[in-house]
PDB file of N, CA and C in Angstrom:
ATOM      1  N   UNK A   1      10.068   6.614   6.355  1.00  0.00           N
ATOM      2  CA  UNK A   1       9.884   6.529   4.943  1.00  0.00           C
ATOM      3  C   UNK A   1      10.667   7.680   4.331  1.00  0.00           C
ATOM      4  N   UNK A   2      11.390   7.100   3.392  1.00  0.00           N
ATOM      5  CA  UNK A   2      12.274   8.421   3.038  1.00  0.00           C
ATOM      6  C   UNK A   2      12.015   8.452   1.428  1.00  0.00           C
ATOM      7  N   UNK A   3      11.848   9.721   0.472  1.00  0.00           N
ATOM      8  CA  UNK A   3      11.698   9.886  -0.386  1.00  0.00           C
ATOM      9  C   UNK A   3      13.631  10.446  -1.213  1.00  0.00           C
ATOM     10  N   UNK A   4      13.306   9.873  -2.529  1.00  0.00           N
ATOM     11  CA  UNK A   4      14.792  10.137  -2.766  1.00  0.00           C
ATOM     12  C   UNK A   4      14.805  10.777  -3.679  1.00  0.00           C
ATOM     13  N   UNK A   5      15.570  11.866  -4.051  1.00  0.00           N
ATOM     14  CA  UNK A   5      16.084  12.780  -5.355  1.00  0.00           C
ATOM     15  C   UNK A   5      17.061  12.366  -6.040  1.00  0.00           C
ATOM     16  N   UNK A   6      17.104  11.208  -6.915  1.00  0.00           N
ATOM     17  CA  UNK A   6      18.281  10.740  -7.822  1.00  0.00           C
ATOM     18  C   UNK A   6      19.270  11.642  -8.203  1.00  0.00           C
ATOM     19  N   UNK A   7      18.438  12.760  -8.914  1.00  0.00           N
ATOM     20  CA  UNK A   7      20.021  13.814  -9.663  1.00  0.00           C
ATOM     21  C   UNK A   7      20.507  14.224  -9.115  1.00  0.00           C
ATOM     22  N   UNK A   8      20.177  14.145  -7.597  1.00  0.00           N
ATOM     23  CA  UNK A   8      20.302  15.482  -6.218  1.00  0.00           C
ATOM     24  C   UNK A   8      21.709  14.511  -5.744  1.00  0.00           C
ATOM     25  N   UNK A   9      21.207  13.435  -5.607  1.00  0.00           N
ATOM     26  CA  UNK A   9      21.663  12.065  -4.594  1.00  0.00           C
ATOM     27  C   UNK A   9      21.000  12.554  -3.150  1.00  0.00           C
ATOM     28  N   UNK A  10      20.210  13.336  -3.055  1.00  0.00           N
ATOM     29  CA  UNK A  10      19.744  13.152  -1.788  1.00  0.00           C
ATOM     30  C   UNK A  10      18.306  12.368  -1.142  1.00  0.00           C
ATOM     31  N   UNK A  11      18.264  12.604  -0.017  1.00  0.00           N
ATOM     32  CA  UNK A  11      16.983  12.250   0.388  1.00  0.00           C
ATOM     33  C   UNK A  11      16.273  12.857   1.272  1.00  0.00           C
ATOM     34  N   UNK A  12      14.805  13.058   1.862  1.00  0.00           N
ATOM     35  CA  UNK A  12      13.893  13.460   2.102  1.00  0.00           C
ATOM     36  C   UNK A  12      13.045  12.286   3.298  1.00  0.00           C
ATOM     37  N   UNK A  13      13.226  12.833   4.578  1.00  0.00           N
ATOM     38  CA  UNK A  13      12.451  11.719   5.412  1.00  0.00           C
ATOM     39  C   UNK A  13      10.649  12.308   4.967  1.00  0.00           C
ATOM     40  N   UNK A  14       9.899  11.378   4.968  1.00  0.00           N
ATOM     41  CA  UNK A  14       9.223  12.148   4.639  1.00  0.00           C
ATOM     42  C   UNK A  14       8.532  11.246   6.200  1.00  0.00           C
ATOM     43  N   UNK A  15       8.263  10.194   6.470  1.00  0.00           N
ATOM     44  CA  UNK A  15       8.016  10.291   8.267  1.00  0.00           C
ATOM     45  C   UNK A  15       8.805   9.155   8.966  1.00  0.00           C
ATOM     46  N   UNK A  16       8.629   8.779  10.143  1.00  0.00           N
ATOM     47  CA  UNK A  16       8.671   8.076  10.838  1.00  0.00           C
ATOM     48  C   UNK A  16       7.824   7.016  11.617  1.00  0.00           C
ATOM     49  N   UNK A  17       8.152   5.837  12.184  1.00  0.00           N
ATOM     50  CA  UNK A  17       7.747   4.861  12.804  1.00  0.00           C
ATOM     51  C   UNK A  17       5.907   5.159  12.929  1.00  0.00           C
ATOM     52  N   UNK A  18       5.282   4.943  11.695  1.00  0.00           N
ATOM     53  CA  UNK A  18       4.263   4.821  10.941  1.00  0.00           C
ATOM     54  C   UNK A  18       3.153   3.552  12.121  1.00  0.00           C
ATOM     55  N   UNK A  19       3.685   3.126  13.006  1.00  0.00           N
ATOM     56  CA  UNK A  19       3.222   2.103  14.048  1.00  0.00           C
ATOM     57  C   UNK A  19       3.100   0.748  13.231  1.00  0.00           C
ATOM     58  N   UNK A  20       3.441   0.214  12.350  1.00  0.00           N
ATOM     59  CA  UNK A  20       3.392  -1.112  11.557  1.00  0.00           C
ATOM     60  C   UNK A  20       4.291  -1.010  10.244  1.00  0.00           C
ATOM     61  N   UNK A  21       4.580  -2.185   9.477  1.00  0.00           N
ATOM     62  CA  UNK A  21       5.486  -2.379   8.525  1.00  0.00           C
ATOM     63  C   UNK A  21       4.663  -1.672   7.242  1.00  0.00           C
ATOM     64  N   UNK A  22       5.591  -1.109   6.701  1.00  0.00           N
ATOM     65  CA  UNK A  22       5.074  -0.530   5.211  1.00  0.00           C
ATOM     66  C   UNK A  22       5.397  -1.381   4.049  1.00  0.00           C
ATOM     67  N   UNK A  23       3.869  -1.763   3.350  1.00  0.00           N
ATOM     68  CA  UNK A  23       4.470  -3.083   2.484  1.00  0.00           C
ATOM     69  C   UNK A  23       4.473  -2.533   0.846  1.00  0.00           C
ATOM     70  N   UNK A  24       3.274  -0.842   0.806  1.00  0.00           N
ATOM     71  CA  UNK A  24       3.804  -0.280  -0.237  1.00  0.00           C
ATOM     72  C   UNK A  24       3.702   1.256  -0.227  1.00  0.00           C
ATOM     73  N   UNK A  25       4.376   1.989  -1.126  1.00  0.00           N
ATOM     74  CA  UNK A  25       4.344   3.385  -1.383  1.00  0.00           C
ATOM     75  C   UNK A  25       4.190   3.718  -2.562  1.00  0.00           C
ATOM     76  N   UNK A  26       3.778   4.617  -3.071  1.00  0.00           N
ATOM     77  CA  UNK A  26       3.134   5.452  -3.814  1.00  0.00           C
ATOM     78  C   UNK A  26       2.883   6.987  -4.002  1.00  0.00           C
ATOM     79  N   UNK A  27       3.241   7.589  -5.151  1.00  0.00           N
ATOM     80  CA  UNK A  27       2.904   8.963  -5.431  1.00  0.00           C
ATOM     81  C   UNK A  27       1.285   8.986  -5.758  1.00  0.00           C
ATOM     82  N   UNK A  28       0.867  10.151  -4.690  1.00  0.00           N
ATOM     83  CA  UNK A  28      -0.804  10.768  -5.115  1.00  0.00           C
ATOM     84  C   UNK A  28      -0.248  12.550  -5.514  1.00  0.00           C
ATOM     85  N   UNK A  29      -0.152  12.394  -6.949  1.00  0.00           N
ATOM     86  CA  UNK A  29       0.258  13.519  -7.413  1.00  0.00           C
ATOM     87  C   UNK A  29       1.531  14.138  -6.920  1.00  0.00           C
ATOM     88  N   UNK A  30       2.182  15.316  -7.178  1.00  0.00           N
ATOM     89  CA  UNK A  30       3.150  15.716  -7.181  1.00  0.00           C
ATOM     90  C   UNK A  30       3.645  16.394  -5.279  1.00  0.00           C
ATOM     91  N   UNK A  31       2.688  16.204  -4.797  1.00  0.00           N
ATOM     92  CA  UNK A  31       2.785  16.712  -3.466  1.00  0.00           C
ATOM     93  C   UNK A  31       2.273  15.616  -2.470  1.00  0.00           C
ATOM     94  N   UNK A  32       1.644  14.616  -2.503  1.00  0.00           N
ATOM     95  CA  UNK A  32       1.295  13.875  -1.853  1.00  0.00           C
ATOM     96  C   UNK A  32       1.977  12.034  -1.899  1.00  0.00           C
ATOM     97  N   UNK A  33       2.075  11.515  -0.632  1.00  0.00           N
ATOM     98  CA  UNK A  33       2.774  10.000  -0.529  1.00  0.00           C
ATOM     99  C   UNK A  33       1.616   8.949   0.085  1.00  0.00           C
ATOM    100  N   UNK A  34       1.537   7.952  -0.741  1.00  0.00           N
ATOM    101  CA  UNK A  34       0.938   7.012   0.056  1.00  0.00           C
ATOM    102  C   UNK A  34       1.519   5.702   0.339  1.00  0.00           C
ATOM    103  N   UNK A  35       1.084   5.266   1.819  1.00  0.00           N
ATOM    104  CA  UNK A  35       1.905   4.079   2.036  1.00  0.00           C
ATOM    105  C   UNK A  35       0.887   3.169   2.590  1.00  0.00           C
ATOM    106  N   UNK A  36       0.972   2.016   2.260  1.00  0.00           N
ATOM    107  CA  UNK A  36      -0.317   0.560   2.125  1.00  0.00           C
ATOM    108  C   UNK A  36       0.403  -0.390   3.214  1.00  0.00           C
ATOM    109  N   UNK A  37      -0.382  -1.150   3.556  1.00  0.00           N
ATOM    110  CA  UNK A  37       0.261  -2.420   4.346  1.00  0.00           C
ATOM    111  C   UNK A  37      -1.142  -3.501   4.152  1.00  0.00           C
ATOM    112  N   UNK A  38      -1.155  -4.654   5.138  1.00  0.00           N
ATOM    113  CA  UNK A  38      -2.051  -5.354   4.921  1.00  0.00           C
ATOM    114  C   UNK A  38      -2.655  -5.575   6.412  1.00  0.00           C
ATOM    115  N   UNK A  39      -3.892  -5.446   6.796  1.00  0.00           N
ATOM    116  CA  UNK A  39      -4.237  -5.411   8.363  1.00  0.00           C
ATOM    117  C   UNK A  39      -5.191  -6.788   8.217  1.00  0.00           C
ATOM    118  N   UNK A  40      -5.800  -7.529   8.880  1.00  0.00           N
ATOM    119  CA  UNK A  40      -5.886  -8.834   9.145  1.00  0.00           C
ATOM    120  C   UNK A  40      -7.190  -7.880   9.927  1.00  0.00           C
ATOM    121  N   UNK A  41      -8.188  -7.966   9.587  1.00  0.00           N
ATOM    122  CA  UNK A  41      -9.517  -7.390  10.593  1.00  0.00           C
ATOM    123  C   UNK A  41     -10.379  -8.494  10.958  1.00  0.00           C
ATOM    124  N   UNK A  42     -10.545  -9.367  10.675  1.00  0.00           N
ATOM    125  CA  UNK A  42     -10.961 -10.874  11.143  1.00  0.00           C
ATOM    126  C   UNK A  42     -10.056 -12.190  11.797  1.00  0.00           C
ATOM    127  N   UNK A  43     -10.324 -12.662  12.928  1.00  0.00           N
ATOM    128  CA  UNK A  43      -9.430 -13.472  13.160  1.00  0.00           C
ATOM    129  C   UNK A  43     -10.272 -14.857  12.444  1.00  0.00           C
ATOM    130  N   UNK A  44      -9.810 -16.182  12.537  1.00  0.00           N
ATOM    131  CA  UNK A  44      -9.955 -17.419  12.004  1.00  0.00           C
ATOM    132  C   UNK A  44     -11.639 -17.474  12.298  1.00  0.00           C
ATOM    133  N   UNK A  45     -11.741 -17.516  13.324  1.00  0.00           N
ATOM    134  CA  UNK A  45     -12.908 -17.299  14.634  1.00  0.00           C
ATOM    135  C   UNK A  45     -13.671 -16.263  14.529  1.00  0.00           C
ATOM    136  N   UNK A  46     -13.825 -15.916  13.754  1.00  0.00           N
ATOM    137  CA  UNK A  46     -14.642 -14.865  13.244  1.00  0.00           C
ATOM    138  C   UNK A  46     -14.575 -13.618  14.209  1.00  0.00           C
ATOM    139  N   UNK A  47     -13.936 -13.380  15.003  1.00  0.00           N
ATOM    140  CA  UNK A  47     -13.989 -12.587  15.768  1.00  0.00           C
ATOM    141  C   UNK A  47     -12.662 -11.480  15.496  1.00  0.00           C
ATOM    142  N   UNK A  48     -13.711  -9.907  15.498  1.00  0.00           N
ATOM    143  CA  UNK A  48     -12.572  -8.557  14.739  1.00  0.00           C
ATOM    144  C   UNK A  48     -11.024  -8.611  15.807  1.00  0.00           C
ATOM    145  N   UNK A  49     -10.425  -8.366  15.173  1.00  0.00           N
ATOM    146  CA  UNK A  49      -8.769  -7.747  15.653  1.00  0.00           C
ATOM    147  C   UNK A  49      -8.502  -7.096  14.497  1.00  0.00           C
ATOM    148  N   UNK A  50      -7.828  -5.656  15.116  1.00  0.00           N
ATOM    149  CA  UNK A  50      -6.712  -4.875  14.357  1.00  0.00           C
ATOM    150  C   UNK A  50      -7.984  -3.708  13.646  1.00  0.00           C
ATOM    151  N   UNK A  51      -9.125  -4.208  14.012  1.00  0.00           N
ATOM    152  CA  UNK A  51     -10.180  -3.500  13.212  1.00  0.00           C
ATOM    153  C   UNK A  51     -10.149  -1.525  13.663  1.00  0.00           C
ATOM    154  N   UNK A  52      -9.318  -1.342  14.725  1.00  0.00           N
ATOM    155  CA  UNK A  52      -8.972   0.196  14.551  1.00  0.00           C
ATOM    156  C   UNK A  52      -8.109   0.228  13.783  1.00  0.00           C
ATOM    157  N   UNK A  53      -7.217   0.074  13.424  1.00  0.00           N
ATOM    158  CA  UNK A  53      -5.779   0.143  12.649  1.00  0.00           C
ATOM    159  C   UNK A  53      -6.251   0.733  11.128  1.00  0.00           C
ATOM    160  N   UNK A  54      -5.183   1.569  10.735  1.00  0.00           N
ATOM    161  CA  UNK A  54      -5.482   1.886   9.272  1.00  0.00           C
ATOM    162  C   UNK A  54      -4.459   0.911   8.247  1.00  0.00           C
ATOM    163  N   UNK A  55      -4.888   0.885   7.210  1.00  0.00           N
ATOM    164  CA  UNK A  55      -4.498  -0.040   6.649  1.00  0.00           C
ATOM    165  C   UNK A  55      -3.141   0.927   5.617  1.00  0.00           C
ATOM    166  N   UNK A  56      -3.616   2.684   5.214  1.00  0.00           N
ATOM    167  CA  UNK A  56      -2.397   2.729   5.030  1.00  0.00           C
ATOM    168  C   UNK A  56      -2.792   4.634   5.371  1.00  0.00           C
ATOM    169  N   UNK A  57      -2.048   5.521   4.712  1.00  0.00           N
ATOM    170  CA  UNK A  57      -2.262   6.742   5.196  1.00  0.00           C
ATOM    171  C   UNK A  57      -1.449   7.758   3.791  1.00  0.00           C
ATOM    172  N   UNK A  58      -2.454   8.707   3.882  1.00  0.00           N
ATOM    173  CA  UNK A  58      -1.601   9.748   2.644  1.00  0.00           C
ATOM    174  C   UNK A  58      -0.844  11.308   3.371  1.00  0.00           C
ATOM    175  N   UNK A  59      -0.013  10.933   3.365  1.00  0.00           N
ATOM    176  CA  UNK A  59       1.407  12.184   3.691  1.00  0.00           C
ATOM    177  C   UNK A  59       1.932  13.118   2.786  1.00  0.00           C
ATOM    178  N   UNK A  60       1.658  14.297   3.266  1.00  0.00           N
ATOM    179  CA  UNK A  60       2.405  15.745   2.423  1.00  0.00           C
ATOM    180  C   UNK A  60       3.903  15.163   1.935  1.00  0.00           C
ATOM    181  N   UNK A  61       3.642  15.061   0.621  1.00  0.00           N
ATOM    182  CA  UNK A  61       5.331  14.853   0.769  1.00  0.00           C
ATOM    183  C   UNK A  61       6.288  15.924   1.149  1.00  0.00           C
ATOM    184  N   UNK A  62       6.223  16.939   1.164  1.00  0.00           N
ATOM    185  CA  UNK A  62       6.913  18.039   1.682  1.00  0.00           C
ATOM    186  C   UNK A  62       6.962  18.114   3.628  1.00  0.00           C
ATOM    187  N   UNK A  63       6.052  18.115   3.952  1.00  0.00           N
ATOM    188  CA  UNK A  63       6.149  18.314   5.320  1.00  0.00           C
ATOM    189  C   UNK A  63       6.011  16.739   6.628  1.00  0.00           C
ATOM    190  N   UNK A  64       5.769  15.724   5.650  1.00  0.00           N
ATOM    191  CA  UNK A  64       5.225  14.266   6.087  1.00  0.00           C
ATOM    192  C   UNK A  64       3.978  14.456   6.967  1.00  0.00           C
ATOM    193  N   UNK A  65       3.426  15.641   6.801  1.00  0.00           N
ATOM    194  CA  UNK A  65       2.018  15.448   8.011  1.00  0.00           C
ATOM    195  C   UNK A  65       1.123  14.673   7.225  1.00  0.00           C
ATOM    196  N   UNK A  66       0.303  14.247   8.227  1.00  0.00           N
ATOM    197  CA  UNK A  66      -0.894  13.454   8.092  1.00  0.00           C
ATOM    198  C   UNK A  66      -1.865  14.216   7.000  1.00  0.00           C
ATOM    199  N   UNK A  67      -2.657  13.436   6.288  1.00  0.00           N
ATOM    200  CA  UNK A  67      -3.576  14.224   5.478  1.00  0.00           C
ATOM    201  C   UNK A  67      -5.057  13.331   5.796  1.00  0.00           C
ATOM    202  N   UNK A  68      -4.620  11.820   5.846  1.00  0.00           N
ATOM    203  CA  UNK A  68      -6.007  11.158   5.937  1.00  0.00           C
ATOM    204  C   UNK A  68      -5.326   9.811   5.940  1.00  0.00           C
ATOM    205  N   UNK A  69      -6.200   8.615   6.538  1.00  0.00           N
ATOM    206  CA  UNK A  69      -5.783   7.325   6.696  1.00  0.00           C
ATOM    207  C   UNK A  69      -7.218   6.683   5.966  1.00  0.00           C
ATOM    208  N   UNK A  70      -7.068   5.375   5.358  1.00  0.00           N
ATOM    209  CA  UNK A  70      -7.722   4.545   5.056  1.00  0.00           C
ATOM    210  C   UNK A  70      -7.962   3.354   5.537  1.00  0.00           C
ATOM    211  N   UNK A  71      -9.151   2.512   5.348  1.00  0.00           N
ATOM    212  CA  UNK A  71      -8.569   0.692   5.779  1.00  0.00           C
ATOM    213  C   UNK A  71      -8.770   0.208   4.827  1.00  0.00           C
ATOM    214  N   UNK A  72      -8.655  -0.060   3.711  1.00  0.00           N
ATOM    215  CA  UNK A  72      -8.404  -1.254   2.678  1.00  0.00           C
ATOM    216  C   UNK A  72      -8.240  -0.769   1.447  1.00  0.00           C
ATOM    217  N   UNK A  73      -7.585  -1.584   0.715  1.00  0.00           N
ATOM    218  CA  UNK A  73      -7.486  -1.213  -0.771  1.00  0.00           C
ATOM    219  C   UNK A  73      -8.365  -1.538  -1.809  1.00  0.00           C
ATOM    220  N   UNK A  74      -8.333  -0.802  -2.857  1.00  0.00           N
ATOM    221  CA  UNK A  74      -9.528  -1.258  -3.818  1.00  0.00           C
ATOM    222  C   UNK A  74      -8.806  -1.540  -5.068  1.00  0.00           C
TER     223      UNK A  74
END
């Protein structure tokens, strides 16, 4: 996930291979990134899959460390 500085033209990795597709991102204030996806925690069959998985996670934008993961959106 890379963050970009328009006036700069540069960019900013802010992480890597996140273990699943990133379907959105988001600023949490001026120092923090969030990135969403969609996890499937029920199969047809009523039976859980994917139910460890986070659904998305908030990253320092400065350093890309971990701060906290979530599972669903509200």
């Amino acid at each position: 996930m890379l963050t970009w500085d328009v006036a700069k033209g540069t960019c900013l990795t802010v992480c890597t291979n996140v273990g699943q597709k990133v379907a959105r991102v988001t600023w949490l204030g001026n120092d923090r990134v969030v990135w969403g996806t969609t996890v499937t925690y029920w199969s047809e069959g009523g039976k859980p899959v994917d139910h460890d998985k986070p659904a998305g996670a908030v990253l320092d934008r400065a350093t890309g460390h971990l701060r906290w993961t979530f599972r669903g959106f509200v």
